[in-house]
PDB file of N, CA and C in Angstrom:
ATOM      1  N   UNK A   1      89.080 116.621 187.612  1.00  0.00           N
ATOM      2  CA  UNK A   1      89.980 116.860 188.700  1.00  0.00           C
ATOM      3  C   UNK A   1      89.975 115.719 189.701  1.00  0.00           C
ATOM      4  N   UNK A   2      88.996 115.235 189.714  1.00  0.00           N
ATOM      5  CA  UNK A   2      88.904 113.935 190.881  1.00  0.00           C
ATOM      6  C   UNK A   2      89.405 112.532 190.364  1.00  0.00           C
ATOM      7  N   UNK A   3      89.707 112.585 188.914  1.00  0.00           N
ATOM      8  CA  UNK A   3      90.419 111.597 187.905  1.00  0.00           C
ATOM      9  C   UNK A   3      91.510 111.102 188.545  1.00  0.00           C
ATOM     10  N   UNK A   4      91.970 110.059 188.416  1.00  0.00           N
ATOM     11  CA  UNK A   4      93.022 109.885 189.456  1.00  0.00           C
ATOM     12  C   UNK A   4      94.184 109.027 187.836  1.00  0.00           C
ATOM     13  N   UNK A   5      94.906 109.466 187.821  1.00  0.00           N
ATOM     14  CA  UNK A   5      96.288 109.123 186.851  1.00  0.00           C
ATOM     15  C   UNK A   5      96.849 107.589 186.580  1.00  0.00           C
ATOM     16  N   UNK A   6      96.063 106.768 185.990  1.00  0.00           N
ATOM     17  CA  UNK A   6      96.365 105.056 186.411  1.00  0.00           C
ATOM     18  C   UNK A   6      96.944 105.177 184.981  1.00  0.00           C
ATOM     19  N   UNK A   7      97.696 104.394 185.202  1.00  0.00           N
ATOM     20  CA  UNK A   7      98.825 103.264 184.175  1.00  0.00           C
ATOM     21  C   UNK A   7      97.702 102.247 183.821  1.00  0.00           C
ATOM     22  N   UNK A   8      98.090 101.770 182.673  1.00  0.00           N
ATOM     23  CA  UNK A   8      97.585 100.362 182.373  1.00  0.00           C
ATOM     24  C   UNK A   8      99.152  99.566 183.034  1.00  0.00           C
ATOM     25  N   UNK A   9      98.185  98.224 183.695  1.00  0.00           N
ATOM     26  CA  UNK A   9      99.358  97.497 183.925  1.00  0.00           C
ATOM     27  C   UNK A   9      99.365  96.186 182.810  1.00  0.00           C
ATOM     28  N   UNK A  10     100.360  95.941 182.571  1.00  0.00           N
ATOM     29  CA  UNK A  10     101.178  94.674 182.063  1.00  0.00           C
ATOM     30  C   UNK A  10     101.314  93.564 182.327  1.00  0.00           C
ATOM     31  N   UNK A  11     100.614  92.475 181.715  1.00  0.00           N
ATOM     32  CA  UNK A  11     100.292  91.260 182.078  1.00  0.00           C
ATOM     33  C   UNK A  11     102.080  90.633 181.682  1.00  0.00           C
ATOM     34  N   UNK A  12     102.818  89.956 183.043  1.00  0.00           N
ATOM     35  CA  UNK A  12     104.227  89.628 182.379  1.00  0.00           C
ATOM     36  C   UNK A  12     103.912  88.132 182.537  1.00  0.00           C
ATOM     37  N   UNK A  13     102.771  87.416 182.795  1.00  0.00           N
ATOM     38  CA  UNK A  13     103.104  85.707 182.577  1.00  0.00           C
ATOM     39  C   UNK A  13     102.949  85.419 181.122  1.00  0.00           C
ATOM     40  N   UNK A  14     102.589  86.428 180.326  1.00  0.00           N
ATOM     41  CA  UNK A  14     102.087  85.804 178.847  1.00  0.00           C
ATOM     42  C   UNK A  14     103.601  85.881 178.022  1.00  0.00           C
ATOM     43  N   UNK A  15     104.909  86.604 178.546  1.00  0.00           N
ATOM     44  CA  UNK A  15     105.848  86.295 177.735  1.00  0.00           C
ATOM     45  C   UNK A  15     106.760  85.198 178.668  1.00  0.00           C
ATOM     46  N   UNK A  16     107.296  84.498 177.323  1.00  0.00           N
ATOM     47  CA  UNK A  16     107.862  82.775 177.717  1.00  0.00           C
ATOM     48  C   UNK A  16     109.332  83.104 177.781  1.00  0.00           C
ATOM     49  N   UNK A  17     109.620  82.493 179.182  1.00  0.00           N
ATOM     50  CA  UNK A  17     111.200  82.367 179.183  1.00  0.00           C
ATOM     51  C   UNK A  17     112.227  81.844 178.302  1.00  0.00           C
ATOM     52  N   UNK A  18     113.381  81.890 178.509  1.00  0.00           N
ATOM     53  CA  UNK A  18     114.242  81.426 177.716  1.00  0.00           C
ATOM     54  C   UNK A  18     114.643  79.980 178.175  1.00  0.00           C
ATOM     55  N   UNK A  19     114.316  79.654 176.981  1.00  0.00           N
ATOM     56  CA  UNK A  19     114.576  77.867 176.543  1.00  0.00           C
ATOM     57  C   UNK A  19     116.175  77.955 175.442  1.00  0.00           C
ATOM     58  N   UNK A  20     117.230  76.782 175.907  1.00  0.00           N
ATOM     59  CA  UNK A  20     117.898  76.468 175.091  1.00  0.00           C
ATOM     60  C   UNK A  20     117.303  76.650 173.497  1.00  0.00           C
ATOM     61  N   UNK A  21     116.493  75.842 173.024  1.00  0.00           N
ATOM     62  CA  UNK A  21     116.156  75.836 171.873  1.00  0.00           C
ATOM     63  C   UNK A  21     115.842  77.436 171.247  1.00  0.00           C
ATOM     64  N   UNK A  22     114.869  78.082 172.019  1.00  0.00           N
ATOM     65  CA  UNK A  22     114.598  79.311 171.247  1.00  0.00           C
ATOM     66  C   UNK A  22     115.495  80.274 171.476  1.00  0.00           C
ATOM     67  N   UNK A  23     116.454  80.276 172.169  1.00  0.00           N
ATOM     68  CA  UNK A  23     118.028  80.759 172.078  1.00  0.00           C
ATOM     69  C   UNK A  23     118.792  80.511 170.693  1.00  0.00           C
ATOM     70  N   UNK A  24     118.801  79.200 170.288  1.00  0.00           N
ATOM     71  CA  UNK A  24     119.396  78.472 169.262  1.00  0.00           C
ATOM     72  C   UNK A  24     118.858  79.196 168.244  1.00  0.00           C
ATOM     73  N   UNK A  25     117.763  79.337 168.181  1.00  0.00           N
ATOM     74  CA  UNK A  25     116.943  79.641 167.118  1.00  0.00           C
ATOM     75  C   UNK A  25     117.337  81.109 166.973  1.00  0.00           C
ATOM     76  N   UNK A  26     116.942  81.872 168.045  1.00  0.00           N
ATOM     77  CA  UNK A  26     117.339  83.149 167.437  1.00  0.00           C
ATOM     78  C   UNK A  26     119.076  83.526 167.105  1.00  0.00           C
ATOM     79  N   UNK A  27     119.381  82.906 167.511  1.00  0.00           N
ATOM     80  CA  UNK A  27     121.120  82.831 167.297  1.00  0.00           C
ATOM     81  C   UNK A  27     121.075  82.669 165.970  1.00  0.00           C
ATOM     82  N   UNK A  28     120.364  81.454 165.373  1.00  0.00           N
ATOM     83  CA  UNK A  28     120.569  81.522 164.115  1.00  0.00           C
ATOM     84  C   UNK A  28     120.027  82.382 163.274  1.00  0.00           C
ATOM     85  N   UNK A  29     118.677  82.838 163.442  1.00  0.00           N
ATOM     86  CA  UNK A  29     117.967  83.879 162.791  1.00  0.00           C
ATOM     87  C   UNK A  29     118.699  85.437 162.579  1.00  0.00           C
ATOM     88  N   UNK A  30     119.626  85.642 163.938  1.00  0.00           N
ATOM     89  CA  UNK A  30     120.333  86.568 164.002  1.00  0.00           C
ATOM     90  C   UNK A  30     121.553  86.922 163.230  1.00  0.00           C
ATOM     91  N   UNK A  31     122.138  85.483 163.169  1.00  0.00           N
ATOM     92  CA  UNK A  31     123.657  85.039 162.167  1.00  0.00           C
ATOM     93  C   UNK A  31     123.131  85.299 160.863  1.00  0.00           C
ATOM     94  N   UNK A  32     122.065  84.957 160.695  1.00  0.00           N
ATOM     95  CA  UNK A  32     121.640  84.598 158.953  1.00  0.00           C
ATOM     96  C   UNK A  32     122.017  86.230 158.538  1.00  0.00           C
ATOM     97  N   UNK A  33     120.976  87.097 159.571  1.00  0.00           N
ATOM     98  CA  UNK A  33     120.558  88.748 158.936  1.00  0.00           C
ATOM     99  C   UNK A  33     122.231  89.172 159.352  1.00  0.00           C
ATOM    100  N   UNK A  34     122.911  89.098 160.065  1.00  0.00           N
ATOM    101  CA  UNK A  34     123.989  89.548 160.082  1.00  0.00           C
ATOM    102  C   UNK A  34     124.697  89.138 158.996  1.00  0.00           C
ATOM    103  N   UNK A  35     124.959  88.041 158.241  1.00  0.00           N
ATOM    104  CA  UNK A  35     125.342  87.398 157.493  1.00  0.00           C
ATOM    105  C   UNK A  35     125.066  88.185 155.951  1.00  0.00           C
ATOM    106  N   UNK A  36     123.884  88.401 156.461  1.00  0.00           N
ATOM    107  CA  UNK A  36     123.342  88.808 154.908  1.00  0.00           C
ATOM    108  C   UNK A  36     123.527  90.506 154.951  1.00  0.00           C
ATOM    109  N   UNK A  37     123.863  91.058 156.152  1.00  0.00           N
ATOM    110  CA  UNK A  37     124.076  92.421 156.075  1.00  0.00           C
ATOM    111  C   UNK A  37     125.806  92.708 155.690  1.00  0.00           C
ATOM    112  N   UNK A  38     126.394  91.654 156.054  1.00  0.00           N
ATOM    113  CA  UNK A  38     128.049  92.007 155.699  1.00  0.00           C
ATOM    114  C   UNK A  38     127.732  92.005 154.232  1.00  0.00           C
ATOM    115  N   UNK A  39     126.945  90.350 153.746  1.00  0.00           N
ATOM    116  CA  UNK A  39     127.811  90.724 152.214  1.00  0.00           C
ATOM    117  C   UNK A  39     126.764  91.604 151.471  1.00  0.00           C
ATOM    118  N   UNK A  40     125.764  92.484 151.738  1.00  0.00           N
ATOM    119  CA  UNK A  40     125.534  94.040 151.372  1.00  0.00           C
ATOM    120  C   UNK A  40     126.575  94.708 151.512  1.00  0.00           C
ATOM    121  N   UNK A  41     127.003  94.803 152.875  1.00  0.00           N
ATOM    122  CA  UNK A  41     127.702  95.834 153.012  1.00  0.00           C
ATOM    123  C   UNK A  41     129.264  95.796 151.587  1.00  0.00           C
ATOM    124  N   UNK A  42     129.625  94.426 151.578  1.00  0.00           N
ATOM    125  CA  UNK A  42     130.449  94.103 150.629  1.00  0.00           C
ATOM    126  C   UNK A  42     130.133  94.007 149.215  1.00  0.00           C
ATOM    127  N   UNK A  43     128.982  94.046 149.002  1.00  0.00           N
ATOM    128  CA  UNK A  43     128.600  94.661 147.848  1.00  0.00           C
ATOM    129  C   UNK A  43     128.488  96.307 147.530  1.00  0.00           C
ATOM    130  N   UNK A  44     128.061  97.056 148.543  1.00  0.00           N
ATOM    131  CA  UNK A  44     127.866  98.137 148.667  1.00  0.00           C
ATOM    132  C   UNK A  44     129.188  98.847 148.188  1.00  0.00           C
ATOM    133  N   UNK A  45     130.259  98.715 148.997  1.00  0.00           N
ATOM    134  CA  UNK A  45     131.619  99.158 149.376  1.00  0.00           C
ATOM    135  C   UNK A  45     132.220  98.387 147.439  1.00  0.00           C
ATOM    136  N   UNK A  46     132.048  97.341 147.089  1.00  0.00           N
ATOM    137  CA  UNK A  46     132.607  97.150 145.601  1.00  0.00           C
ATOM    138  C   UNK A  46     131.625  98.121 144.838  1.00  0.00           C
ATOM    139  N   UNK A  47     130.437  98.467 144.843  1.00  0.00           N
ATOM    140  CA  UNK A  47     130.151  98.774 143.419  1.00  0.00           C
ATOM    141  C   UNK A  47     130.724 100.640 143.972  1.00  0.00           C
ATOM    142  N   UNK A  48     130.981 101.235 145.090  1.00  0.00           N
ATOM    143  CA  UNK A  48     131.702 102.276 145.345  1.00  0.00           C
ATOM    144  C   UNK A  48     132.671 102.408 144.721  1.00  0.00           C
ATOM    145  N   UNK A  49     133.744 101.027 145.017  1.00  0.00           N
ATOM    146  CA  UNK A  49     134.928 101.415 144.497  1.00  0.00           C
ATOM    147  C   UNK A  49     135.230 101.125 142.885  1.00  0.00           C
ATOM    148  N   UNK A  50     134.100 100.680 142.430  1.00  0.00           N
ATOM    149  CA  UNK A  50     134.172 100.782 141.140  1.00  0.00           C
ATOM    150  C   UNK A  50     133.482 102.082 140.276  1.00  0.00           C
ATOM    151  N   UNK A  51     133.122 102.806 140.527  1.00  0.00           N
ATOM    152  CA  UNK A  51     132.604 104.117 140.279  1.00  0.00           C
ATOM    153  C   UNK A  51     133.269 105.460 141.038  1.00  0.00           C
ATOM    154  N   UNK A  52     133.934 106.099 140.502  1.00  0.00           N
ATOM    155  CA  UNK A  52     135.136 106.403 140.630  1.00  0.00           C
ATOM    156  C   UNK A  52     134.398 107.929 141.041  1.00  0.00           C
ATOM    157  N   UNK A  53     134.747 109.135 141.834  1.00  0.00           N
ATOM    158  CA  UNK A  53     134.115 110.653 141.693  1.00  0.00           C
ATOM    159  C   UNK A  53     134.008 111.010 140.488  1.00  0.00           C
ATOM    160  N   UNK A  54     133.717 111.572 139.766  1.00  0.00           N
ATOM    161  CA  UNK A  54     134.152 112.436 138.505  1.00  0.00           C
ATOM    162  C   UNK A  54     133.364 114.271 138.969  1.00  0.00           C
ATOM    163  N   UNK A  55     134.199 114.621 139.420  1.00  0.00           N
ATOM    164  CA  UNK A  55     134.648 116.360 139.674  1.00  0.00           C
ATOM    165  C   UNK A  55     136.145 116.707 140.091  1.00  0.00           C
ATOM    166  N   UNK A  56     135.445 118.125 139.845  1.00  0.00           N
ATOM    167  CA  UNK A  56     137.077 118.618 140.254  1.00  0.00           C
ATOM    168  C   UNK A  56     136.967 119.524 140.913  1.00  0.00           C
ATOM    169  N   UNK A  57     135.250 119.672 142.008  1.00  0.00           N
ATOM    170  CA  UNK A  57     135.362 120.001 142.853  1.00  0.00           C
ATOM    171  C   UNK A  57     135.449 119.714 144.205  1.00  0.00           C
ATOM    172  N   UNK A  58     136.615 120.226 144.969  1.00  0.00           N
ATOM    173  CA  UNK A  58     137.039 119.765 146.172  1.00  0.00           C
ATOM    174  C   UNK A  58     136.172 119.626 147.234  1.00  0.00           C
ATOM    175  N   UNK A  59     135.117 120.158 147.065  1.00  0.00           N
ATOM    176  CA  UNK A  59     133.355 120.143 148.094  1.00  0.00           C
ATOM    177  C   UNK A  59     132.908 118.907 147.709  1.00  0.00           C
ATOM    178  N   UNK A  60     132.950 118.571 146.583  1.00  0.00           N
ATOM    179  CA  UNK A  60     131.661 117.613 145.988  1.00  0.00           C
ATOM    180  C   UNK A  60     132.511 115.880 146.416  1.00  0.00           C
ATOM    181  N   UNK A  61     133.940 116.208 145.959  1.00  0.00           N
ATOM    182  CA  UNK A  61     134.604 114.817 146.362  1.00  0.00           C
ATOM    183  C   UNK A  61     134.647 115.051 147.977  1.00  0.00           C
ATOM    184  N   UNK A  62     134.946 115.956 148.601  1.00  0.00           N
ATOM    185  CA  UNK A  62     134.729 115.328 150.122  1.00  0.00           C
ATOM    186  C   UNK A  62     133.145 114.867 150.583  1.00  0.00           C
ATOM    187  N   UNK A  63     132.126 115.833 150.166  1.00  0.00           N
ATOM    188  CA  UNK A  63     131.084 115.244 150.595  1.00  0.00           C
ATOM    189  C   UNK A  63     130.485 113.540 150.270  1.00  0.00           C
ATOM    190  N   UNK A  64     131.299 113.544 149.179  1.00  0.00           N
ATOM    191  CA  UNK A  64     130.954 112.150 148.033  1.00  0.00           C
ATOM    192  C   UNK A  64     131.524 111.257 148.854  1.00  0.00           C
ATOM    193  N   UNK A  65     132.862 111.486 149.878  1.00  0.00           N
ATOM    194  CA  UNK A  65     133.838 110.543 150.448  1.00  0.00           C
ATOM    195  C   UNK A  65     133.069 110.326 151.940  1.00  0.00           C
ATOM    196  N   UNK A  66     132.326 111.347 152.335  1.00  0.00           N
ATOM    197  CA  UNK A  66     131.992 110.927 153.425  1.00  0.00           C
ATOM    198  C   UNK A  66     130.386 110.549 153.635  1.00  0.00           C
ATOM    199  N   UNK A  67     129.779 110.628 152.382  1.00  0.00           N
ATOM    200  CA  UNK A  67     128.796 109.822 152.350  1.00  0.00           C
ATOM    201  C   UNK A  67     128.931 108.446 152.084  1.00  0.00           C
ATOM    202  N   UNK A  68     129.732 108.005 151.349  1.00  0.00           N
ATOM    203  CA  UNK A  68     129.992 106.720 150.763  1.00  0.00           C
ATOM    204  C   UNK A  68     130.665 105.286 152.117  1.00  0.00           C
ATOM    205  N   UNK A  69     131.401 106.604 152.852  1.00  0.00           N
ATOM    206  CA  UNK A  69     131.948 106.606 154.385  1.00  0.00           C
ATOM    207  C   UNK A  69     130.935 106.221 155.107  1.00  0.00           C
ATOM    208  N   UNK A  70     129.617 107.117 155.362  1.00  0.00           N
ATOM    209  CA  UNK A  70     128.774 106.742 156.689  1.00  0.00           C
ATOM    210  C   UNK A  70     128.029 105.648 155.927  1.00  0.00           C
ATOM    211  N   UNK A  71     127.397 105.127 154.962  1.00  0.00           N
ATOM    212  CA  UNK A  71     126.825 104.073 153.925  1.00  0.00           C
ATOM    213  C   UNK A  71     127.138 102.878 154.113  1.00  0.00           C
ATOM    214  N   UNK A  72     128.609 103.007 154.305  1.00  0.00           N
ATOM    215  CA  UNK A  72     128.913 101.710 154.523  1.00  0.00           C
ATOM    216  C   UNK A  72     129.407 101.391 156.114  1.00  0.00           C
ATOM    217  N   UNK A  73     129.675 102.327 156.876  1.00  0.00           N
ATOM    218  CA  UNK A  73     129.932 102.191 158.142  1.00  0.00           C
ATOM    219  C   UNK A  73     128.382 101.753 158.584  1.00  0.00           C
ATOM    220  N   UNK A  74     127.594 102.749 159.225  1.00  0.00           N
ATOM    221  CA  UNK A  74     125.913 102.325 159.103  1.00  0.00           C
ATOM    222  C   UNK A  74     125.581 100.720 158.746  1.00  0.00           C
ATOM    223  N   UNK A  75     125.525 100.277 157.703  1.00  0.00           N
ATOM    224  CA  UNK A  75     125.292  98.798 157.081  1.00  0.00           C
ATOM    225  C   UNK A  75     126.402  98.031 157.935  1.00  0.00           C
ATOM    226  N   UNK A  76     127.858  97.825 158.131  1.00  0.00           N
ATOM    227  CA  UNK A  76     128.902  97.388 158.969  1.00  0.00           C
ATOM    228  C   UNK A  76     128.324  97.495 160.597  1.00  0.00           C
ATOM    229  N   UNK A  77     127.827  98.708 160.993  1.00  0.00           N
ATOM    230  CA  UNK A  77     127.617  98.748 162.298  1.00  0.00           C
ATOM    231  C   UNK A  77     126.318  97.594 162.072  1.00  0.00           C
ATOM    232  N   UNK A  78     125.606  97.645 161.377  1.00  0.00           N
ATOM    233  CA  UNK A  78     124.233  96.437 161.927  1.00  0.00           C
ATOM    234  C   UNK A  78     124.724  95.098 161.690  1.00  0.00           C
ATOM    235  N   UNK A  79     125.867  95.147 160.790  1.00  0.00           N
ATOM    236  CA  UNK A  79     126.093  93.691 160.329  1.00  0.00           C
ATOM    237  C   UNK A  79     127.153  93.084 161.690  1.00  0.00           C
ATOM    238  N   UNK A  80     127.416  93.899 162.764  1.00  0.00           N
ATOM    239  CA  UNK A  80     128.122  93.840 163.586  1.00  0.00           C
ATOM    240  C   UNK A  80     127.398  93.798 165.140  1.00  0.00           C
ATOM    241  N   UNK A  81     126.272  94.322 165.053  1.00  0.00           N
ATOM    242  CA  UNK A  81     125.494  93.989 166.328  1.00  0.00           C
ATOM    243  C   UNK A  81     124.808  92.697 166.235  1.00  0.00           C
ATOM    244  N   UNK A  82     124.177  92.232 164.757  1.00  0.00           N
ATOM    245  CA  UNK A  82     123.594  90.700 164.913  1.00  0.00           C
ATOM    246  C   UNK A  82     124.461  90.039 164.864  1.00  0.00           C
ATOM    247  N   UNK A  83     126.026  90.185 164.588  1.00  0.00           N
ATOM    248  CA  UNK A  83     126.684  88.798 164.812  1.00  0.00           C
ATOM    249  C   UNK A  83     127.284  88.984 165.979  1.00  0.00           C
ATOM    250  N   UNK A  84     127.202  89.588 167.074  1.00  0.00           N
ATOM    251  CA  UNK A  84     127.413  90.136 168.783  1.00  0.00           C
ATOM    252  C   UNK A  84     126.081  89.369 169.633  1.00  0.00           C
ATOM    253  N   UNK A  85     124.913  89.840 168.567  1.00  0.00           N
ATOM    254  CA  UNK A  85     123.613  89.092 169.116  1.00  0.00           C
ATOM    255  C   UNK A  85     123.737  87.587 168.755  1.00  0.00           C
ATOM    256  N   UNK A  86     124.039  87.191 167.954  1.00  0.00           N
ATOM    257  CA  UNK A  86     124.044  85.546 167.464  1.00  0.00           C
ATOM    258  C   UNK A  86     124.944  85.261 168.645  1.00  0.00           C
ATOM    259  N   UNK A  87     126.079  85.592 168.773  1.00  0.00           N
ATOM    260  CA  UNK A  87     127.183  85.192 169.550  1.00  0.00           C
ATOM    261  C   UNK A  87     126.641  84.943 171.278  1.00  0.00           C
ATOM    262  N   UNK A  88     125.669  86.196 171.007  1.00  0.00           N
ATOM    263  CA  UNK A  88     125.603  85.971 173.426  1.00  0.00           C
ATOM    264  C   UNK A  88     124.443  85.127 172.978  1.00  0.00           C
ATOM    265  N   UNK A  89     123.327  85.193 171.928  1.00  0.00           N
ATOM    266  CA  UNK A  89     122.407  83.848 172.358  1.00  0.00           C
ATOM    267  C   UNK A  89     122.549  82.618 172.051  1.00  0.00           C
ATOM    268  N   UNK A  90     123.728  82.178 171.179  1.00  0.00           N
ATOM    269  CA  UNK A  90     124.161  80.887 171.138  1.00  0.00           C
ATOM    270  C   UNK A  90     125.334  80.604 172.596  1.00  0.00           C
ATOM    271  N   UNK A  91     125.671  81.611 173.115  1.00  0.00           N
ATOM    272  CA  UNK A  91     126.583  81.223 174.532  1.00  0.00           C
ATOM    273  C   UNK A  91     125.035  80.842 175.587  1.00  0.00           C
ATOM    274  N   UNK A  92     124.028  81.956 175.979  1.00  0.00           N
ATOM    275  CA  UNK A  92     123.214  81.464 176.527  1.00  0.00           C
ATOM    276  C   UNK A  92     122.551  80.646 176.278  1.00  0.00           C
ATOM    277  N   UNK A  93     122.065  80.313 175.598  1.00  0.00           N
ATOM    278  CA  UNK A  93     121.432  78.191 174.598  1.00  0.00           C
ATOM    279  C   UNK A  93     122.024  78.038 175.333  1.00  0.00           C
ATOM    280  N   UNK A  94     123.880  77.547 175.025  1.00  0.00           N
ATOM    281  CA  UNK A  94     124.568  76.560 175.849  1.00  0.00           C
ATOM    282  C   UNK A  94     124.591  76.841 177.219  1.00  0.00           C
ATOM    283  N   UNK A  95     124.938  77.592 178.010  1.00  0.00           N
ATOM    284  CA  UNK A  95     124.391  78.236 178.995  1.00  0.00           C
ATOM    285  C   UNK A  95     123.159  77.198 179.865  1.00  0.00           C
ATOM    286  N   UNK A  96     122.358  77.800 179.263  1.00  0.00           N
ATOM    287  CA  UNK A  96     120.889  76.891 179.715  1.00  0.00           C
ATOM    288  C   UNK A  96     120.891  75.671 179.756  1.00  0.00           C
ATOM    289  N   UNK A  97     121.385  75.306 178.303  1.00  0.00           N
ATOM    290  CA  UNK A  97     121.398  73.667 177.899  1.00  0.00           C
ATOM    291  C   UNK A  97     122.384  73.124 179.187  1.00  0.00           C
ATOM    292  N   UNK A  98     123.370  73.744 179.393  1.00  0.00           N
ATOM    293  CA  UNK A  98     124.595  73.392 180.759  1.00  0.00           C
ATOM    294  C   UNK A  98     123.588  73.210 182.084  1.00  0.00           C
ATOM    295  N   UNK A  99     122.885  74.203 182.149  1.00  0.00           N
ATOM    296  CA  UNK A  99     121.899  74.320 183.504  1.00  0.00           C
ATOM    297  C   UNK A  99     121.289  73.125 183.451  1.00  0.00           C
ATOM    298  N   UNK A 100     120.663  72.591 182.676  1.00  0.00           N
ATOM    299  CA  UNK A 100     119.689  71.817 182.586  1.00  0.00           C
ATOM    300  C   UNK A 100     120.319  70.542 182.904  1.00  0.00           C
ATOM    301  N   UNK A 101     121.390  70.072 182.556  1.00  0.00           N
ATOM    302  CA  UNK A 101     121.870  69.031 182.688  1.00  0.00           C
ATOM    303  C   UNK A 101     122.393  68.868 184.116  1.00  0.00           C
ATOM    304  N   UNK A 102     122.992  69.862 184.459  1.00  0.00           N
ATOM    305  CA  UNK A 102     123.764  69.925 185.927  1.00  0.00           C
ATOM    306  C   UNK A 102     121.931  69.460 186.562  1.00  0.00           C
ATOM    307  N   UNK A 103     121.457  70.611 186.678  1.00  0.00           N
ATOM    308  CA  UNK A 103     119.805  69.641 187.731  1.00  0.00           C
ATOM    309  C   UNK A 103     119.699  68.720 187.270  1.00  0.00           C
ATOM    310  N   UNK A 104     119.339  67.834 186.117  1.00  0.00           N
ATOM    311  CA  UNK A 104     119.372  66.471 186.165  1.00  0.00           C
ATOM    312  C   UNK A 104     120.115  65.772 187.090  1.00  0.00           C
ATOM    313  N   UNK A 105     121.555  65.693 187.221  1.00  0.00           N
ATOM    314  CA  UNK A 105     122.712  65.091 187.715  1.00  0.00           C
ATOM    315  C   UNK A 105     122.230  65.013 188.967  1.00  0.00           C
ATOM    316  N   UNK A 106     122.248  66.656 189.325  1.00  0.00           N
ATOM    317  CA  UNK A 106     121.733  66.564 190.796  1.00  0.00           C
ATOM    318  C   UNK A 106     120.257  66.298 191.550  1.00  0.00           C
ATOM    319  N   UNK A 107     119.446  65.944 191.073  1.00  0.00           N
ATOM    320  CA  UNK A 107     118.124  65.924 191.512  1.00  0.00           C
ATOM    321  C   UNK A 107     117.956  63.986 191.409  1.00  0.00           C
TER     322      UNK A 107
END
């Protein structure tokens, strides 16, 4: 009862700011996996449409349509946030890289 409720605190100097370069870097690291998640997803979505339902029940083809539906939406939605992420950390790189030069000029 006399325990008193402490947090651990969080050392924040041990994580490193953002540098042009490691912007660049993850921009690209980000493009690659986005890159490589579309053409899944475009693989995914062909070997679908080459395998056709076979029933003739009206339950089994809708469920079949809307699994095949969220499968490839799902894979599209990630292949669509890393190339959103590639996109703002290659604007911030340049961004920075812009900063950096303007203080030169002026200093």
């Amino acid at each position: 009862m006399t325990e008193q409720n402490t947090t651990p605190t969080t050392d924040t100097s041990t994580q490193g700011s953002a540098s042009p370069l490691r912007c660049i870097t993850g921009s690209i690291i980000s493009g690659v996996m986005g890159y490589g998640l579309y053409s899944l997803m475009i693989s995914i979505a062909t070997t679908f449409a080459q395998k056709p339902i076979h029933s003739d029940n009206q339950l089994v083809i809708k469920i079949t349509s809307a699994v095949r539906t969220l499968v490839v939406g799902i894979v599209a939605l990630g292949s669509g946030v890393f190339a959103i992420v590639a996109i703002g950390l290659f604007a911030l790189g340049v961004q920075l890289l812009l900063q950096n030069f303007t203080k030169a000029k002026n200093s």
